[in-house]
N, C-alpha and C. Protein backbone atom coordinates (compact mmCIF):
# COMPACT_ATOMS: atom_id res chain seq x y z
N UNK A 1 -55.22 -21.83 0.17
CA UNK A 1 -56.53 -22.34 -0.17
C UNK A 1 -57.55 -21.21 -0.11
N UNK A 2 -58.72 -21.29 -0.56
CA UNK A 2 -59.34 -20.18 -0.63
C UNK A 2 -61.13 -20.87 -0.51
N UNK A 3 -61.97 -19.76 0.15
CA UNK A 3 -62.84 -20.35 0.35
C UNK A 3 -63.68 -19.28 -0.12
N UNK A 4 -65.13 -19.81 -0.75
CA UNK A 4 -65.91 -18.78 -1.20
C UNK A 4 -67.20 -18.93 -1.18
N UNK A 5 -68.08 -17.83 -0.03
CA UNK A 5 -69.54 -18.27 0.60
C UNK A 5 -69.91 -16.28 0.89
N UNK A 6 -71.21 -17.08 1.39
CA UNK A 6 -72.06 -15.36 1.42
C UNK A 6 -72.54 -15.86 2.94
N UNK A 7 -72.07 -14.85 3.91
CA UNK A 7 -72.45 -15.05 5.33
C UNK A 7 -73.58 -15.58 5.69
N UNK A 8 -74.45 -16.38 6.59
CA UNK A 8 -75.70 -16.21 7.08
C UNK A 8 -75.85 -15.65 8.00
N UNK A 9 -76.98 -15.88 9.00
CA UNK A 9 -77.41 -15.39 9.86
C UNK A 9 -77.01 -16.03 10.80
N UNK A 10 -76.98 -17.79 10.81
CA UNK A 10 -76.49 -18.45 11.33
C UNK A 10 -75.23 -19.03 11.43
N UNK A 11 -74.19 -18.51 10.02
CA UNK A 11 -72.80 -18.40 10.87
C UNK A 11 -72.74 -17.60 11.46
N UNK A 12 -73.17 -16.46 11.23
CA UNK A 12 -72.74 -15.46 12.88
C UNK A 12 -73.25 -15.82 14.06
N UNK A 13 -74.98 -16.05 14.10
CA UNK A 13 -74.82 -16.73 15.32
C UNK A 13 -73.88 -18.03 16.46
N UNK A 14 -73.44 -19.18 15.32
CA UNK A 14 -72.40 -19.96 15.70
C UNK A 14 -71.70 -19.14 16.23
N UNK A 15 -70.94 -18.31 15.51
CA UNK A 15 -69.79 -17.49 15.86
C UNK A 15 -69.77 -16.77 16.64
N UNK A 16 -70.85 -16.26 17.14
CA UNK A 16 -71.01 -15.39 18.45
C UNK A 16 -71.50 -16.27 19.51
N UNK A 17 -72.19 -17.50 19.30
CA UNK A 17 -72.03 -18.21 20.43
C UNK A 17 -70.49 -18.98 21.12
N UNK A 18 -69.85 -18.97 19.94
CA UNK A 18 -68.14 -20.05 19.89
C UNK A 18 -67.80 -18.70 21.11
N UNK A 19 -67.43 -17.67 20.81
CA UNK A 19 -66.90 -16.17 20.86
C UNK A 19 -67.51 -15.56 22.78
N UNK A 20 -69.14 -16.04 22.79
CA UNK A 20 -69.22 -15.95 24.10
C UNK A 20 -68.94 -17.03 25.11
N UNK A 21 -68.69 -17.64 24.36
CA UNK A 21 -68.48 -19.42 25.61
C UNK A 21 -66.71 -19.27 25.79
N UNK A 22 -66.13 -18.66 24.86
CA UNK A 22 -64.61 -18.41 25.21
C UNK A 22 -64.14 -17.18 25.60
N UNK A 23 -64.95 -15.74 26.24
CA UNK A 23 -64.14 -14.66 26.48
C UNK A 23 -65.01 -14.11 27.88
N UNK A 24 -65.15 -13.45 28.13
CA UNK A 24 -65.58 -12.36 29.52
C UNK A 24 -67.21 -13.01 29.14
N UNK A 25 -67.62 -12.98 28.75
CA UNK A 25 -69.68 -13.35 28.56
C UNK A 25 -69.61 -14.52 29.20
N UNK A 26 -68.68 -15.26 29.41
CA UNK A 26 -68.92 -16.63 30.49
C UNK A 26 -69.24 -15.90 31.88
N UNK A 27 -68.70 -15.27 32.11
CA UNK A 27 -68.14 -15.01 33.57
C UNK A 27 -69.90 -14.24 33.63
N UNK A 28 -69.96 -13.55 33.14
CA UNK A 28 -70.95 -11.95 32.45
C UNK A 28 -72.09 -13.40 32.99
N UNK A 29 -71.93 -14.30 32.33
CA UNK A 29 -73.16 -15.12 32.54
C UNK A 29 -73.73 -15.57 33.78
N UNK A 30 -72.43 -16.16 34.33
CA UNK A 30 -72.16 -16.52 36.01
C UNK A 30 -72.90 -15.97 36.75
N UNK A 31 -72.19 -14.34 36.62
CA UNK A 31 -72.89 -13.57 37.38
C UNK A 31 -74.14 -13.00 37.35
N UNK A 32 -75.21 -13.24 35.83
CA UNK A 32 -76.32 -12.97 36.08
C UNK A 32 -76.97 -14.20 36.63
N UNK A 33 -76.80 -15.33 36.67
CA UNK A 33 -77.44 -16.24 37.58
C UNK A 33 -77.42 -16.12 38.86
N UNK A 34 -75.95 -16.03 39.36
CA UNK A 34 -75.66 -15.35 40.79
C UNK A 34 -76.76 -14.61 41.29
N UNK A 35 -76.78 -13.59 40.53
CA UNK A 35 -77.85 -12.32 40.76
C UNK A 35 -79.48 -13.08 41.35
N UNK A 36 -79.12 -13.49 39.80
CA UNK A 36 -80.65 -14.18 39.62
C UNK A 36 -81.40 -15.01 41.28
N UNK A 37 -80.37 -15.88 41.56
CA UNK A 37 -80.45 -16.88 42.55
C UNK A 37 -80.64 -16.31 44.16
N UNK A 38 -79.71 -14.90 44.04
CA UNK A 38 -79.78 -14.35 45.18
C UNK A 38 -81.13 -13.96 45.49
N UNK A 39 -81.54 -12.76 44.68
CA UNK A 39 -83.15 -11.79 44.24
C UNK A 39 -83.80 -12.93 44.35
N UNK A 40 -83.76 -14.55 43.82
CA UNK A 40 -85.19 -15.09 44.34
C UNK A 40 -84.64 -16.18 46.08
N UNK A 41 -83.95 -15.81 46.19
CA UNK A 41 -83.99 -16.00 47.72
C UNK A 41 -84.23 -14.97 48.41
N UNK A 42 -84.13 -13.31 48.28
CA UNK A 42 -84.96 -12.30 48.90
C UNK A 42 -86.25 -12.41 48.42
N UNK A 43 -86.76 -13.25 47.42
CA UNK A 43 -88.30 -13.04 47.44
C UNK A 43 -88.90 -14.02 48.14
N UNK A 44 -87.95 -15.52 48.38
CA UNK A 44 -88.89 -16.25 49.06
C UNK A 44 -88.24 -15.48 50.70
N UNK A 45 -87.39 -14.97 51.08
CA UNK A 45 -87.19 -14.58 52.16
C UNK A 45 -88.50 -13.84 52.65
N UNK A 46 -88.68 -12.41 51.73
CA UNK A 46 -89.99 -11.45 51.94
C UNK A 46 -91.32 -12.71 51.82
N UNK A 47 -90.96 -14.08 51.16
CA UNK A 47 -92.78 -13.98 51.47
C UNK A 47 -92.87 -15.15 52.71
N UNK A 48 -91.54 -15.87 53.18
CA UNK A 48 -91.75 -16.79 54.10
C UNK A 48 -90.95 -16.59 55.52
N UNK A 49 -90.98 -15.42 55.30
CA UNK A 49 -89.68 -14.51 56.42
C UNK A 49 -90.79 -13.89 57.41
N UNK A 50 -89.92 -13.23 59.13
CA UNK A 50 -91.19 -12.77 59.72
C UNK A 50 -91.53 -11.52 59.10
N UNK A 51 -92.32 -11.03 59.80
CA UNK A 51 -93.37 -10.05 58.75
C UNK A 51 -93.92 -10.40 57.75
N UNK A 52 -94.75 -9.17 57.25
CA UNK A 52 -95.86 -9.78 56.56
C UNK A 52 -95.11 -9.26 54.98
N UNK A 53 -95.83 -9.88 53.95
CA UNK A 53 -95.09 -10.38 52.55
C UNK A 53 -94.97 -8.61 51.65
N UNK A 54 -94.01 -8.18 51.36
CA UNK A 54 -94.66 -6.57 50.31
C UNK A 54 -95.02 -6.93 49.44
N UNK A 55 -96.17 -6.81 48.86
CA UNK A 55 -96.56 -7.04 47.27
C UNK A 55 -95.72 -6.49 46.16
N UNK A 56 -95.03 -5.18 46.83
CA UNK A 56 -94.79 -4.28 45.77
C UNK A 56 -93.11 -4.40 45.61
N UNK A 57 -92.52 -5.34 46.90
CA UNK A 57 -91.15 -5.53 47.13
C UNK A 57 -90.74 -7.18 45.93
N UNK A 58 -91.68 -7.91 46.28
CA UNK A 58 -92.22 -9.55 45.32
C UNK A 58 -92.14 -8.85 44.01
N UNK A 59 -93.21 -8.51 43.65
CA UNK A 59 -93.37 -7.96 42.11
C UNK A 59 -92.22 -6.82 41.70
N UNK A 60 -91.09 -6.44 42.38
CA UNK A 60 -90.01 -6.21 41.43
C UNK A 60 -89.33 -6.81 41.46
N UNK A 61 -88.77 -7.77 42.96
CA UNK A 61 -87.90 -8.64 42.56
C UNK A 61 -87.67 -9.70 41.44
N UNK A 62 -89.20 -10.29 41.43
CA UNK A 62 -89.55 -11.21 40.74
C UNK A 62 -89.38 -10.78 38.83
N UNK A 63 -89.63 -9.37 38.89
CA UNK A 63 -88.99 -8.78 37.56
C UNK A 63 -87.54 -8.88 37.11
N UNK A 64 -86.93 -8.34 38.28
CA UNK A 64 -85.55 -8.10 38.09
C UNK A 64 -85.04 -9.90 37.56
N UNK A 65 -85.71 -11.03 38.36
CA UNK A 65 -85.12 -12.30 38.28
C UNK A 65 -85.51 -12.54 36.85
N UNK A 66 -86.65 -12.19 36.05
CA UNK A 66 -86.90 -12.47 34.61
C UNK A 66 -86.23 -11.07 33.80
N UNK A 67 -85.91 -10.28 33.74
CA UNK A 67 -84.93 -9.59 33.17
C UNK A 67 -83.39 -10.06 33.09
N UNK A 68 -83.19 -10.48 34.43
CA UNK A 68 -81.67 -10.97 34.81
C UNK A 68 -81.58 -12.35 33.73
N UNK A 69 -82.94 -13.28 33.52
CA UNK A 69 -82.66 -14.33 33.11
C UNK A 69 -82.67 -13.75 31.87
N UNK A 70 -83.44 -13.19 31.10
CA UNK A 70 -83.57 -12.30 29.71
C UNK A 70 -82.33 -11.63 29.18
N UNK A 71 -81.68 -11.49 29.80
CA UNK A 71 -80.47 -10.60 29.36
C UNK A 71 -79.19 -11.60 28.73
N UNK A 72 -79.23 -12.93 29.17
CA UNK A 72 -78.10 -13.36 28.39
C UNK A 72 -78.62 -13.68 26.77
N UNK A 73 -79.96 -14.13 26.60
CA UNK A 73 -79.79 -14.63 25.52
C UNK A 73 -80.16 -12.72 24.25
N UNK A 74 -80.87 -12.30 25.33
CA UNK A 74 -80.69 -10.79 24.74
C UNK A 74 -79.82 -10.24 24.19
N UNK A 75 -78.59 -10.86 24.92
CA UNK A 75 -77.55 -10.26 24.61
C UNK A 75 -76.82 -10.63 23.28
N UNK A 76 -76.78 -11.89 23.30
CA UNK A 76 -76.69 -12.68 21.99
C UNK A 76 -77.21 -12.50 20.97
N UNK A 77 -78.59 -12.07 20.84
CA UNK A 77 -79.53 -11.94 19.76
C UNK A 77 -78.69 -10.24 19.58
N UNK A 78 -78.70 -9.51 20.39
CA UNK A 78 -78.47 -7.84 19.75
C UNK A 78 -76.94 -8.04 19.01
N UNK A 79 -75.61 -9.06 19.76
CA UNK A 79 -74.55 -9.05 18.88
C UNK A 79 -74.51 -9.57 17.52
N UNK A 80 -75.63 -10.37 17.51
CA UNK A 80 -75.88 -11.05 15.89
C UNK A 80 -76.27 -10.11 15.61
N UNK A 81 -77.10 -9.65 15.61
CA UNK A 81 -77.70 -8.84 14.45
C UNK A 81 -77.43 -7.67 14.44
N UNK A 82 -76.05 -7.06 15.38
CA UNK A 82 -75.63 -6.15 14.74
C UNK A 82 -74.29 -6.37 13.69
N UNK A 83 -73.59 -7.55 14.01
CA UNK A 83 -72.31 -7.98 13.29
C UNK A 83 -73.05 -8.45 12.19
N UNK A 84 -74.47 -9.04 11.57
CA UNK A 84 -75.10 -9.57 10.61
C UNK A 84 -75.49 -8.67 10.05
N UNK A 85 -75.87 -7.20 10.21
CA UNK A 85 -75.92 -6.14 9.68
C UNK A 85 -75.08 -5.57 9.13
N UNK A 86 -73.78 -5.77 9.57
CA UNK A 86 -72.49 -5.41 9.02
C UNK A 86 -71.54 -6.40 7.70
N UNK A 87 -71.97 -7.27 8.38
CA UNK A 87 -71.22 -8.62 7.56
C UNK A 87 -72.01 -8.99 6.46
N UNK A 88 -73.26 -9.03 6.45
CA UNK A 88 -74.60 -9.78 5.37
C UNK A 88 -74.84 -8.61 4.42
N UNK A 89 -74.69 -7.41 4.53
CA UNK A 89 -74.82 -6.02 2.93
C UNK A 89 -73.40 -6.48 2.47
N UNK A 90 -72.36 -6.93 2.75
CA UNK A 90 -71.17 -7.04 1.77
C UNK A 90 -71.24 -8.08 0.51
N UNK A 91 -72.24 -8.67 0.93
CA UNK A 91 -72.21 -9.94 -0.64
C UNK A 91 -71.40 -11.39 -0.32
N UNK A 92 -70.64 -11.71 -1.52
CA UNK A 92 -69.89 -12.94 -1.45
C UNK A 92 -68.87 -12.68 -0.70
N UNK A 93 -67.97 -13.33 -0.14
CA UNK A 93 -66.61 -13.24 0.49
C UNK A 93 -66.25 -14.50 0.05
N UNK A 94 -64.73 -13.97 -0.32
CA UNK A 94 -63.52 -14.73 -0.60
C UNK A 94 -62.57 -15.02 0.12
N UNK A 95 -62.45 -15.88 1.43
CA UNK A 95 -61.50 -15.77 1.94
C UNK A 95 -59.92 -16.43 1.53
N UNK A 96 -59.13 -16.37 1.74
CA UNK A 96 -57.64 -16.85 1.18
C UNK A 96 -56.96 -17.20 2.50
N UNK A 97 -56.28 -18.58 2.56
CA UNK A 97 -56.05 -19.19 3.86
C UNK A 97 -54.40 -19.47 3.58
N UNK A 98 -53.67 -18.67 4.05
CA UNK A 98 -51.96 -19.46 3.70
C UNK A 98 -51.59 -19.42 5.32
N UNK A 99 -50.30 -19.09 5.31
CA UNK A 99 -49.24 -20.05 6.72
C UNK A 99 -49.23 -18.43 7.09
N UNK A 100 -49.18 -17.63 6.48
CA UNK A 100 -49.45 -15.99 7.09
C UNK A 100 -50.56 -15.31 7.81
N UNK A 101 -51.44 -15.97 7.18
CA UNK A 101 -52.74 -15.86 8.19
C UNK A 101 -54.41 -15.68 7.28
N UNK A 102 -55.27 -14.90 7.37
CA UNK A 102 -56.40 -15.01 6.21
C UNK A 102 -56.23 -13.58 5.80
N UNK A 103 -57.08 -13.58 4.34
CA UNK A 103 -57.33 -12.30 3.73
C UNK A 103 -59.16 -12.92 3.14
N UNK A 104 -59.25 -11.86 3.50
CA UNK A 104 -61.01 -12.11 2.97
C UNK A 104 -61.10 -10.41 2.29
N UNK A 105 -61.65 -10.70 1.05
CA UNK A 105 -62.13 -9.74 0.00
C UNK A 105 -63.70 -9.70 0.00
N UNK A 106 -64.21 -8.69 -0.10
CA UNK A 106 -65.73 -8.64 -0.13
C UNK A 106 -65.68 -7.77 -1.63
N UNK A 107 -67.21 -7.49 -1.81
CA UNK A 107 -67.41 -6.09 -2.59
C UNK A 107 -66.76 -4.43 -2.06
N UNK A 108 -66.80 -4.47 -1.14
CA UNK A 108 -66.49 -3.26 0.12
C UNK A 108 -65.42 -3.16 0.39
N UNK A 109 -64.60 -4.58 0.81
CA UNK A 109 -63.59 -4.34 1.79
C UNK A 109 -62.33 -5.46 1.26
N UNK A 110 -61.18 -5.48 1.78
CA UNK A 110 -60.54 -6.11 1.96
C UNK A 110 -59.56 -6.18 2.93
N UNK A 111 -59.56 -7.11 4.12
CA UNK A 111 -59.06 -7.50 5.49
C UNK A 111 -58.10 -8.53 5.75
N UNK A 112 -57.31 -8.27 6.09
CA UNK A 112 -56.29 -9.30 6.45
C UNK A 112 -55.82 -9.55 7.87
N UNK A 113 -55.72 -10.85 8.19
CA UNK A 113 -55.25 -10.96 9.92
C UNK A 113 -54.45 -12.14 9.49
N UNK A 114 -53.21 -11.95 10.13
CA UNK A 114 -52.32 -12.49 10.55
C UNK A 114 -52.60 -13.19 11.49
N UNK A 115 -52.11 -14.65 11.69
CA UNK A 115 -52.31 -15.41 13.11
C UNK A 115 -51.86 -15.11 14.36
N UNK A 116 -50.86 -13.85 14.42
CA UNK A 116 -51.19 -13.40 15.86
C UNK A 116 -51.94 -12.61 16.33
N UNK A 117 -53.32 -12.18 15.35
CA UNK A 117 -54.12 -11.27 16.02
C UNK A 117 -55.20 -12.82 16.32
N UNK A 118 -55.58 -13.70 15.03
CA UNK A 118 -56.33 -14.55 15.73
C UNK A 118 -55.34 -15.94 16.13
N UNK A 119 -54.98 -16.02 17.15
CA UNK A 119 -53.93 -16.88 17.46
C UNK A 119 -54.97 -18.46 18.16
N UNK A 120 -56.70 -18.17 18.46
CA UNK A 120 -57.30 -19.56 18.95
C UNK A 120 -58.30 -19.75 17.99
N UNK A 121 -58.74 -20.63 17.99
CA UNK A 121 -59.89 -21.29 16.73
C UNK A 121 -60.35 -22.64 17.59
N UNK A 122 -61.77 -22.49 17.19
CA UNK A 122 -62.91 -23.61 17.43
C UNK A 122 -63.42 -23.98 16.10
N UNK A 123 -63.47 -25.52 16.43
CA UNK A 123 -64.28 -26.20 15.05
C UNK A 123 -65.84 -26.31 15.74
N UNK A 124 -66.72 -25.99 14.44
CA UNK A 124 -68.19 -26.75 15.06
C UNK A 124 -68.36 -27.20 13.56
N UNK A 125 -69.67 -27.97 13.87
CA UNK A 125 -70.08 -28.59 12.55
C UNK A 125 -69.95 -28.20 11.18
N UNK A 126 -70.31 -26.83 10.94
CA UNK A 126 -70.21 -25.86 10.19
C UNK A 126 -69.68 -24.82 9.68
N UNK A 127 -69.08 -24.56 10.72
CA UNK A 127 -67.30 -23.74 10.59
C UNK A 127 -66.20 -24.00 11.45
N UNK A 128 -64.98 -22.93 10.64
CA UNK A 128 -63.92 -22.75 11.57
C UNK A 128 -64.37 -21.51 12.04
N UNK A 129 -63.87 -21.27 13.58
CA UNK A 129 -64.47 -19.76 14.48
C UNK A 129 -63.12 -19.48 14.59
N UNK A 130 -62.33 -18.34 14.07
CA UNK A 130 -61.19 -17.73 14.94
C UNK A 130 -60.87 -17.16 15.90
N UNK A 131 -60.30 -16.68 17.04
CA UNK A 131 -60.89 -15.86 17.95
C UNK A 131 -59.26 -15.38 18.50
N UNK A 132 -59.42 -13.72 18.89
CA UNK A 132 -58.28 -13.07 19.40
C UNK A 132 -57.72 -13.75 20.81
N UNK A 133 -56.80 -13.74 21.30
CA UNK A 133 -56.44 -14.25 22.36
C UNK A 133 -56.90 -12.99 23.70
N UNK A 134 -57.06 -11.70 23.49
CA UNK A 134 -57.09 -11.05 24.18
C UNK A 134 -58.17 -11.06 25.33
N UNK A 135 -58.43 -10.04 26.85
CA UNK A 135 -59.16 -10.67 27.62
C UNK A 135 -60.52 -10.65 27.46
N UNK A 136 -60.90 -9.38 26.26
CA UNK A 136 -62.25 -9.08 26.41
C UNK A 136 -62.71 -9.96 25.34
N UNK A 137 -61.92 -10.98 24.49
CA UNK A 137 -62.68 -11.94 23.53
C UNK A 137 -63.35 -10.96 22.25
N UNK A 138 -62.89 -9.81 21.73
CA UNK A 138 -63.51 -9.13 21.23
C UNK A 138 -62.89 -9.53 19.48
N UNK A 139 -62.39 -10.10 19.26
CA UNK A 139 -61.97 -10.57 17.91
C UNK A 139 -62.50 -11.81 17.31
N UNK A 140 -63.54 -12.47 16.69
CA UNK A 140 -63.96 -13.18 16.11
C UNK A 140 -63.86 -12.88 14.61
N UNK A 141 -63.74 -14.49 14.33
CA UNK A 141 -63.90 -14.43 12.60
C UNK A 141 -64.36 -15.95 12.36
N UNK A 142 -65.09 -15.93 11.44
CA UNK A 142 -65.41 -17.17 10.52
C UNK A 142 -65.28 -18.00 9.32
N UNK A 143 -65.02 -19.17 9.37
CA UNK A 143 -64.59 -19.93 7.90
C UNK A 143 -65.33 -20.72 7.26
N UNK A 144 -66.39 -20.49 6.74
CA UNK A 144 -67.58 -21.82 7.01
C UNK A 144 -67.62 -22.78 6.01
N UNK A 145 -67.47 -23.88 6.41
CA UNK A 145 -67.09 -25.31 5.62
C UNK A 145 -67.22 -25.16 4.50
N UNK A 146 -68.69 -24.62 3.86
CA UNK A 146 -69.43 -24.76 2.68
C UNK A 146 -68.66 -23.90 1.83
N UNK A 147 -67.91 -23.38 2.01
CA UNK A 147 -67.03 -22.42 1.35
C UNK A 147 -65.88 -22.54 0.98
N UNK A 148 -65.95 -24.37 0.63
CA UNK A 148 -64.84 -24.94 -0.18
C UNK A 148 -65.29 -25.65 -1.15
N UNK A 149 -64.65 -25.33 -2.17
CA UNK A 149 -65.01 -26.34 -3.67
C UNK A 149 -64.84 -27.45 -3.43
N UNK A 150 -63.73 -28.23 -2.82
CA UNK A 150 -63.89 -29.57 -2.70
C UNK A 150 -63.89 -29.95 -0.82
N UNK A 151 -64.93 -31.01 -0.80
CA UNK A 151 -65.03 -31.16 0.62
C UNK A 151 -63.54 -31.75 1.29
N UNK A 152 -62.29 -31.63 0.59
CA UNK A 152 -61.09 -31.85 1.34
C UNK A 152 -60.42 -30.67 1.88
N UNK A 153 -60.97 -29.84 1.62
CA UNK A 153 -60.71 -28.44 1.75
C UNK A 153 -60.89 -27.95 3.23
N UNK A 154 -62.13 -28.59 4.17
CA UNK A 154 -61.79 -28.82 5.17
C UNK A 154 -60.39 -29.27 5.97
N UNK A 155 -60.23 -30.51 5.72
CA UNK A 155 -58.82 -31.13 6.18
C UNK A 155 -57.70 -30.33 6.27
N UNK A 156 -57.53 -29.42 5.03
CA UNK A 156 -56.13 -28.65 4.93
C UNK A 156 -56.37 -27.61 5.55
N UNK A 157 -57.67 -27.10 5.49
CA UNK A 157 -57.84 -25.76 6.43
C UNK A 157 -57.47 -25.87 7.88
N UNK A 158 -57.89 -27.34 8.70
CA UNK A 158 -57.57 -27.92 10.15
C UNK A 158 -56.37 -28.13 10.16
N UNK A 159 -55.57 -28.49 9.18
CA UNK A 159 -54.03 -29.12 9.03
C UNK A 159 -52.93 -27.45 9.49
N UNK A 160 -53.48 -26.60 8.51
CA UNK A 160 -53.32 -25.10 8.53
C UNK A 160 -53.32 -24.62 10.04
N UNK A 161 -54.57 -24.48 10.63
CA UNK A 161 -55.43 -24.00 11.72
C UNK A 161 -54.09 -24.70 12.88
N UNK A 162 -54.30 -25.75 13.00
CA UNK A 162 -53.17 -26.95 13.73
C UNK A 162 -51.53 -26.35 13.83
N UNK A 163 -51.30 -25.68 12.79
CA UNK A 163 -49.78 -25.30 12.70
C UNK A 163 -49.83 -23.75 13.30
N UNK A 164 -50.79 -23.36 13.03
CA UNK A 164 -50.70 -21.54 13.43
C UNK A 164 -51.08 -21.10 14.04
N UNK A 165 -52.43 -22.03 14.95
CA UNK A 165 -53.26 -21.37 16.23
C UNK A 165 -53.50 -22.88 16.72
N UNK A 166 -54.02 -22.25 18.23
CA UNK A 166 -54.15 -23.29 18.89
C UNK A 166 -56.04 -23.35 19.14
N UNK A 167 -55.79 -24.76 18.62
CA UNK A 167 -57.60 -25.02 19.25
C UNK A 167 -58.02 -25.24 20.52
N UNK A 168 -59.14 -24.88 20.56
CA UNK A 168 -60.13 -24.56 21.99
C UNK A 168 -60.67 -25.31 21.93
C-alpha cells in the first residue's frame, strides 16, 4: 500500500511526543520534577528554617525550579523543529508499506526500514508513529492517515502494523 502526504509541523510534533512518552525522556522527565520538588523544598527550608532567609540563595533556587520546569517542554519544541527542518524542505513523500517493512521516497532521498529496525508502533488520531526498540528511543518514523487515497487504507496499514510490530 502506499501512502502520499507532505509532512507538517504537527506530525512531527505527534511524533516526537509518541517517541518521548516511550524512550529515556520519560525517565529525563521524572527526574526534572524530582529536582524540581527537592530545590523548592530548600527554598521553603531557607525561608521557614532557623536562620534568617538569603535573598540571594531564594532567588536562584527559585530560578533553577522555573528552568527545571522549562526544560521539558523546551526540549520538545528544539526536537521538532530540528527534525521539521530536516523533514519539511524535502516536499511530498511517498511512503510504500509491504510485509518487509517501509520505503519512503522524497525529492532528496530514498529510505528504507525494515521492521526490525522499527519493530514498535503507536496509533494516535492522526498517524501511525514507528519507533526503534532500542534504549535511547532514538528511531522514530511517521505514517499519517491523510496519506491514503482511500480512508480503508488505514485498516490495512493496522492489519500490516499488527503482523510485523508490536503496538504500544
Amino acid at each position: 500500500m502506499e501512502l502520499v502526504y507532505t509532512p507538517t509541523r504537527a506530525d512531527v510534533t505527534d511524533a516526537v511526543r509518541v517517541q518521548m512518552k516511550h524512550s529515556w525522556f520519560r525517565w529525563l522527565r521524572r527526574a526534572l520534577w524530582l529536582v524540581a520538588a527537592l530545590t523548592v523544598l530548600v527554598v521553603l527550608l531557607e525561608l521557614f528554617g532557623p536562620g534568617d532567609p538569603k535573598p540571594g540563595a531564594i532567588v536562584r533556587m527559585v530560578g533553577l525550579v522555573l528552568l527545571l520546569l522549562a526544560l521539558g517542554p523546551l526540549a520538545r519544541w528544539i526536537i521538532v523543529r530540528q527534525m521539521y527542518a530536516l523533514i519539511g524542505r524535502q516536499g511530498e513523500f511517498r511512503a510504500r508499506v509491504d510485509e518487509d517493512g517501509v520505503r519512503w521516497t522524497t525529492r532528496d532521498s530514498e529510505v528504507v526500514h525494515r521492521w526490525q529496525l522499527l519493530p514498535l508502533y503507536a496509533e494516535t488520531p492522526t498517524q501511525f508513529v514507528l519507533l526503534s526498540a532500542d534504549k535511547g528511543g532514538v528511531g522514530v518514523a511517521a505514517l499519517p492517515k491523510r496519506g491514503f487515497a482511500d480512508p480503508a487504507g488505514a485498516d490495512r496499514l493496522r492489519e500490516v502494523l499488527d503482523r510485523n510490530a508490536t503496538r504500544i
